[in-house]
C-alpha atoms as a PDB file:
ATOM      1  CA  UNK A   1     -21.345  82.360  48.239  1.00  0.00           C
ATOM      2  CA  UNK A   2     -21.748  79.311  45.435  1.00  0.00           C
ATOM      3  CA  UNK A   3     -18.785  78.576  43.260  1.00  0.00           C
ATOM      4  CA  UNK A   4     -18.271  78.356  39.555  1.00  0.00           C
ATOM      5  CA  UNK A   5     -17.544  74.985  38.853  1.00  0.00           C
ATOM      6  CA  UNK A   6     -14.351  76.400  36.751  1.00  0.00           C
ATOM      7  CA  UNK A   7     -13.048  77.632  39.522  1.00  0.00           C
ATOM      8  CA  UNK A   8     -10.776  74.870  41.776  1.00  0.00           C
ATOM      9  CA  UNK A   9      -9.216  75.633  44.841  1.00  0.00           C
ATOM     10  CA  UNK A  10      -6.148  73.113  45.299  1.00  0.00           C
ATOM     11  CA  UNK A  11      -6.467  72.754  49.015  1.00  0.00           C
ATOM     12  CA  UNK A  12      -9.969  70.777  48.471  1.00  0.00           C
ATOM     13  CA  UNK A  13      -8.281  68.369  45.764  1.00  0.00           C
ATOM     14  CA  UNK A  14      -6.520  64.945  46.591  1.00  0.00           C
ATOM     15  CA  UNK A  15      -3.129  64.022  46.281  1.00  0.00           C
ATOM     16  CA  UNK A  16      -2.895  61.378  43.592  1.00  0.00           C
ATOM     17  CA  UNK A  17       0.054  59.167  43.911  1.00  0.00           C
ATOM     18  CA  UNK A  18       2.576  57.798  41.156  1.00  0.00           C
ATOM     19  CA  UNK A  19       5.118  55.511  42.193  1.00  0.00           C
ATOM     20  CA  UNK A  20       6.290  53.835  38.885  1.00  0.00           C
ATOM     21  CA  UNK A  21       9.842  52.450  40.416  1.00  0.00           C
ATOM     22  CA  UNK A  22      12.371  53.896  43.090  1.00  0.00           C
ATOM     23  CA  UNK A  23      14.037  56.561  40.865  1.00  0.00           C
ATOM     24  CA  UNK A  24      10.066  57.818  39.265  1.00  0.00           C
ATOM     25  CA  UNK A  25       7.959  59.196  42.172  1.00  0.00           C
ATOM     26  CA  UNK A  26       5.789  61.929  42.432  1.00  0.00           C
ATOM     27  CA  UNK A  27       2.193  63.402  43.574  1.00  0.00           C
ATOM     28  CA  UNK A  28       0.157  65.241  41.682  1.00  0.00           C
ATOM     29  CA  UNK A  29      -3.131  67.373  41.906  1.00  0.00           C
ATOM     30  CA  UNK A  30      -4.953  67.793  38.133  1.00  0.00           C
ATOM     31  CA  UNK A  31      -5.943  71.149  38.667  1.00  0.00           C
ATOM     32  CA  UNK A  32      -7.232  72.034  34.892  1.00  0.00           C
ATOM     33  CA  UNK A  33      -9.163  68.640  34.681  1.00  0.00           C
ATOM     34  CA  UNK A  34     -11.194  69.291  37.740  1.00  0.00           C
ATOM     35  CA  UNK A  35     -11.784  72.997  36.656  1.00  0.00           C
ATOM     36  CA  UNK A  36     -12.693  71.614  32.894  1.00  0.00           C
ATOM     37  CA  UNK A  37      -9.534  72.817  31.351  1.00  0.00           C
ATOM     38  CA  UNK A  38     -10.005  72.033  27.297  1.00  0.00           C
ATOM     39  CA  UNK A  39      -7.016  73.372  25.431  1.00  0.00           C
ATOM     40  CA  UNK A  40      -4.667  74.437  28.383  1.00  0.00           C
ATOM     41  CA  UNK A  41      -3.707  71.984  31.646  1.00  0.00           C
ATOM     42  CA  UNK A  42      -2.198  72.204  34.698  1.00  0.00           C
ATOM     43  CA  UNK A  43      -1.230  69.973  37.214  1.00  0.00           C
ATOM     44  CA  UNK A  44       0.762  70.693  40.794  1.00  0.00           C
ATOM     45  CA  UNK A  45       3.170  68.349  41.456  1.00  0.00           C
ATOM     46  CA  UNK A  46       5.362  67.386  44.290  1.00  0.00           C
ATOM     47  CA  UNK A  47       8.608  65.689  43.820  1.00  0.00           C
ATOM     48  CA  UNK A  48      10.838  64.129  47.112  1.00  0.00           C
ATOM     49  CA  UNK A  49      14.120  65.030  46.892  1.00  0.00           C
ATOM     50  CA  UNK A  50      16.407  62.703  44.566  1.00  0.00           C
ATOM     51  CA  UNK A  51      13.029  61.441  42.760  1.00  0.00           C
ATOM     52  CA  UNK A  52      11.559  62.734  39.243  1.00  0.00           C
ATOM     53  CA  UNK A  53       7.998  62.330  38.040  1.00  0.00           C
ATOM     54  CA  UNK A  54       8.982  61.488  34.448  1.00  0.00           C
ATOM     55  CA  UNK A  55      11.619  60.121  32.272  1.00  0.00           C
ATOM     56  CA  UNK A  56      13.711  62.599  30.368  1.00  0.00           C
ATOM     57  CA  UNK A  57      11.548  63.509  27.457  1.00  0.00           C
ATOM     58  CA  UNK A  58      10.268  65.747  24.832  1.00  0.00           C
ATOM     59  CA  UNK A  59       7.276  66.763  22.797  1.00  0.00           C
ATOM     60  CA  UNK A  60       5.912  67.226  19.453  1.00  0.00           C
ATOM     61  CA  UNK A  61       2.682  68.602  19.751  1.00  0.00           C
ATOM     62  CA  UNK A  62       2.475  69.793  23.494  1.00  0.00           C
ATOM     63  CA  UNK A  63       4.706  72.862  25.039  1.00  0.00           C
ATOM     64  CA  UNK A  64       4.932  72.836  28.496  1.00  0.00           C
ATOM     65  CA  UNK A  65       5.842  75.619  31.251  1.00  0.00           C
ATOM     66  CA  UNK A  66       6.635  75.200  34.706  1.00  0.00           C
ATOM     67  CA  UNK A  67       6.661  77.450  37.529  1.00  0.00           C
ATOM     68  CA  UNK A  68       8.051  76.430  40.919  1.00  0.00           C
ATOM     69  CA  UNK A  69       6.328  76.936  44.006  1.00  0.00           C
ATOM     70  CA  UNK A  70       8.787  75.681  47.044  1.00  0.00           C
ATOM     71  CA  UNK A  71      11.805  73.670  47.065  1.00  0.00           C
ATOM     72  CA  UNK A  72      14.942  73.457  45.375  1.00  0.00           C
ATOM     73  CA  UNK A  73      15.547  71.304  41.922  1.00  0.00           C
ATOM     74  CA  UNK A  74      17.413  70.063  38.577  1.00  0.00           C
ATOM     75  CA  UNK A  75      16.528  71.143  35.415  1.00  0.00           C
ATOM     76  CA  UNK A  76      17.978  68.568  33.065  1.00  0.00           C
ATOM     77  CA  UNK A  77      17.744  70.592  29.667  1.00  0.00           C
ATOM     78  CA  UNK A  78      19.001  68.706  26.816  1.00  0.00           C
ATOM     79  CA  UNK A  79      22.885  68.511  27.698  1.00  0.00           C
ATOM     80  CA  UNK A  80      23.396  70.707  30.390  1.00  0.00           C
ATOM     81  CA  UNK A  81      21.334  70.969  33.897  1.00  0.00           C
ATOM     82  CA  UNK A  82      20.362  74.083  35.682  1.00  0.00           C
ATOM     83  CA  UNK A  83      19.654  74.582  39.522  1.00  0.00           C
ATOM     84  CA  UNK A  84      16.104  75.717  39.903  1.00  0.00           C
ATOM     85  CA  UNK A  85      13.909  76.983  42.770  1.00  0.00           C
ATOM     86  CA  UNK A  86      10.964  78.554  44.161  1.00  0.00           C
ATOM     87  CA  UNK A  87      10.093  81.581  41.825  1.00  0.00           C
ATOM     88  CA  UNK A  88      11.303  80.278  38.651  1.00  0.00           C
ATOM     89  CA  UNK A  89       9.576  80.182  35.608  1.00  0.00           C
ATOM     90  CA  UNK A  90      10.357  77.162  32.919  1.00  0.00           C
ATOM     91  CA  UNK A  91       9.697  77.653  29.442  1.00  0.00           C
ATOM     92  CA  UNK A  92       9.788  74.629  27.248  1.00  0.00           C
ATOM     93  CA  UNK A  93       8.727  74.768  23.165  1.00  0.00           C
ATOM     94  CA  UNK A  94       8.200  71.262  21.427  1.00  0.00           C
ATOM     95  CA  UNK A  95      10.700  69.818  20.167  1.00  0.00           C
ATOM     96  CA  UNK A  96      14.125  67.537  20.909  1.00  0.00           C
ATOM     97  CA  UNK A  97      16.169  70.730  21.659  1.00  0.00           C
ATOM     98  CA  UNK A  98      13.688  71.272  24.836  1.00  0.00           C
ATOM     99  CA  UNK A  99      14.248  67.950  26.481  1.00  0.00           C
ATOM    100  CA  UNK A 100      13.546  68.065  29.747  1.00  0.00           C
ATOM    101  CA  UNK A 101      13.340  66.351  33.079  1.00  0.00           C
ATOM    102  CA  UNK A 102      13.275  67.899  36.185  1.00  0.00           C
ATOM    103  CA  UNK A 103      14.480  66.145  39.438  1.00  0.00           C
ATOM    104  CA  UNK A 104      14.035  67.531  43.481  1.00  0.00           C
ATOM    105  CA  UNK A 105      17.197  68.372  45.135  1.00  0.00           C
ATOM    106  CA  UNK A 106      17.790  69.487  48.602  1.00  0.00           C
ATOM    107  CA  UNK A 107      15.946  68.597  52.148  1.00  0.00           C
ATOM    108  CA  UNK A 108      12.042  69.621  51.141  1.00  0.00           C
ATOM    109  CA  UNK A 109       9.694  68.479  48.861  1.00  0.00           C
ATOM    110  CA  UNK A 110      10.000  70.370  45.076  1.00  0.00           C
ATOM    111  CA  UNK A 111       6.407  71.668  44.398  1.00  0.00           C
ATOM    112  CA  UNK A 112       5.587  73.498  40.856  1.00  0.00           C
ATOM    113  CA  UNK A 113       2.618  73.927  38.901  1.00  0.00           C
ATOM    114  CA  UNK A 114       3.394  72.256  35.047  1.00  0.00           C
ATOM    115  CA  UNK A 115       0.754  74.231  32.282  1.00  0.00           C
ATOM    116  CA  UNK A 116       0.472  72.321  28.546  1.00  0.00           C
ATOM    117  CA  UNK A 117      -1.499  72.794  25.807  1.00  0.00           C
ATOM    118  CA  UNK A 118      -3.372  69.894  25.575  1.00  0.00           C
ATOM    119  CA  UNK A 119      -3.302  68.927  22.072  1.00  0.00           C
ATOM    120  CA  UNK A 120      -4.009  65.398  20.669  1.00  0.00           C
ATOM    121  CA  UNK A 121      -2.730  63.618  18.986  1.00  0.00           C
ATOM    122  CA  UNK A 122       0.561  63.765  21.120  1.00  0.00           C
ATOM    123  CA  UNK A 123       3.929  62.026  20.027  1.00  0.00           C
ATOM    124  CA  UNK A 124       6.986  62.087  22.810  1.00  0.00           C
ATOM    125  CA  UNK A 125      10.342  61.012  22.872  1.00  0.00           C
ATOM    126  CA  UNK A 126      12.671  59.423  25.022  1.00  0.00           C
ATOM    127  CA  UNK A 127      16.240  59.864  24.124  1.00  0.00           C
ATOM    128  CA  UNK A 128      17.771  58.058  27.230  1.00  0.00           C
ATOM    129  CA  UNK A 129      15.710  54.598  26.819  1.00  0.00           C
ATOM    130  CA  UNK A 130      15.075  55.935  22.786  1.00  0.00           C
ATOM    131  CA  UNK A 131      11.613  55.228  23.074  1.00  0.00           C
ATOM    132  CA  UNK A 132       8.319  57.076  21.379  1.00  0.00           C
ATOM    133  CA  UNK A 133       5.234  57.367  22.487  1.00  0.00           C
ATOM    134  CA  UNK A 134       1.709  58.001  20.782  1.00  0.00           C
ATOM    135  CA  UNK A 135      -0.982  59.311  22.509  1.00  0.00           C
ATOM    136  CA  UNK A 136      -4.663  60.160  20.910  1.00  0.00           C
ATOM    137  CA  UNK A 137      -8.298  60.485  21.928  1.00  0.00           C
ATOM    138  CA  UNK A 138      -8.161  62.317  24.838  1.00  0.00           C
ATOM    139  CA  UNK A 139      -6.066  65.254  26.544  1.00  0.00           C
ATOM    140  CA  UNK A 140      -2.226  64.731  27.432  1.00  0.00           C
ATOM    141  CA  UNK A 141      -2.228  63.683  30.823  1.00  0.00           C
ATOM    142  CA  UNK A 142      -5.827  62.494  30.832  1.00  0.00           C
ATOM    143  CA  UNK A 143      -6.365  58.468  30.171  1.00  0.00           C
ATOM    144  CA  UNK A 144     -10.430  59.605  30.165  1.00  0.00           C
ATOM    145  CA  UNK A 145     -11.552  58.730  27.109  1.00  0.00           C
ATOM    146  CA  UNK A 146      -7.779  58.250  25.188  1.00  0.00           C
ATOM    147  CA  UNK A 147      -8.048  55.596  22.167  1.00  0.00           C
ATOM    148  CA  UNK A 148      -4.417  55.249  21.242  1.00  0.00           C
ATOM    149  CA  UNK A 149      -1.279  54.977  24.366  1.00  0.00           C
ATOM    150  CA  UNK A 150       1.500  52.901  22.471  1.00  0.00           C
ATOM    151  CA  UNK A 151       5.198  53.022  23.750  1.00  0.00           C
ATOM    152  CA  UNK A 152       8.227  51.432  21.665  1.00  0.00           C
ATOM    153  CA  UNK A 153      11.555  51.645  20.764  1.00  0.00           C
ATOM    154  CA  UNK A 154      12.344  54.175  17.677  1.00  0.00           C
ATOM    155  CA  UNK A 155      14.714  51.201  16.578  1.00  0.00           C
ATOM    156  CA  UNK A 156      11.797  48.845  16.365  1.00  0.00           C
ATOM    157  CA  UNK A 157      10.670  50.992  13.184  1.00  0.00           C
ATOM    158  CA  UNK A 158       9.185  48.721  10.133  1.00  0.00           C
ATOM    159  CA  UNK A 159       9.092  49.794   6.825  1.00  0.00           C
ATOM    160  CA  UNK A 160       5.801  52.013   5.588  1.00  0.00           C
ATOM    161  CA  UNK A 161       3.909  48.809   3.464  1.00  0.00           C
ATOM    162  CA  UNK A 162       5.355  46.182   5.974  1.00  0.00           C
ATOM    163  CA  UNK A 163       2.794  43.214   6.584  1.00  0.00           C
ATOM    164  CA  UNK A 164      -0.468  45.263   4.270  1.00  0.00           C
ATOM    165  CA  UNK A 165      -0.314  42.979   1.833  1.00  0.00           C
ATOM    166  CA  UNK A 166      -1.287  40.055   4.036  1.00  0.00           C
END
């Protein structure tokens, strides 16, 4: 029987690997991007124990869900963290109360499927390196087509006019 080329089954998609430094690992299957998700996403990750895909962060356009599928892990959640495992649902609204970074734990792998809306422009935060980030042109999590990725510190800040009268 043929297919709908909206419909993805993750077992014939390839592991894509991220390996920024020791401490940010992760693989990850874009699961909305090959089904031709527009305004939600949804990628399946897999975290090793002790690793995290991304730095402790937050958004200001984007919400984000997760929902664990196997393993055992840390929900860093603004000040406090929270033991989370297969079955658990994640609910995370914009904004710096909802930073969030989730790390495995335990002997296995942490799987779990991460949904977004996928609006751009994006801006995210970084409160443990206090860095921002800008993203436009394209889909959060998508570098297809993006016009604008710029990363700084917030304490790099110029003033509003700074350097347009040159």
């Amino acid at each position: 029987m043929k297919r709908h080329p909206s419909i993805v089954n993750e077992a014939t998609l390839v592991w894509n690997e991220h390996n920024h430094t020791e401490r940010f690992s992760c693989r990850r299957k874009a699961l909305s991007a090959d089904g031709r998700g527009e305004q939600i996403g949804c990628s399946m990750y897999e975290v090793q124990p002790g690793k995290t895909a991304f730095p402790f962060h937050f958004h200001w356009a984007n919400e984000e869900t997760i929902y664990i599928l196997s393993g055992h892990g840390s929900l860093r959640l603004g000040e406090q963290e929270f033991a989370v495992a297969a079955g658990d649902y994640i609910a995370l609204p914009t904004g710096p109360d909802h930073a969030h970074q989730l790390i495995g734990k335990g002997e296995q792998p942490l799987r779990y499927l991460c949904f977004s809306t996928m609006q751009s422009p994006e801006v995210c935060e970084y409160p443990d390196s206090d860095k921002v980030g800008a993203l436009a042109g394209s889909a959060p999590g998508s570098k297809e087509g993006r016009k604008l990725t710029s990363f700084h510190r917030k304490s790099d800040n110029v003033p509003y006019f700074e350097g347009e009268d040159a």
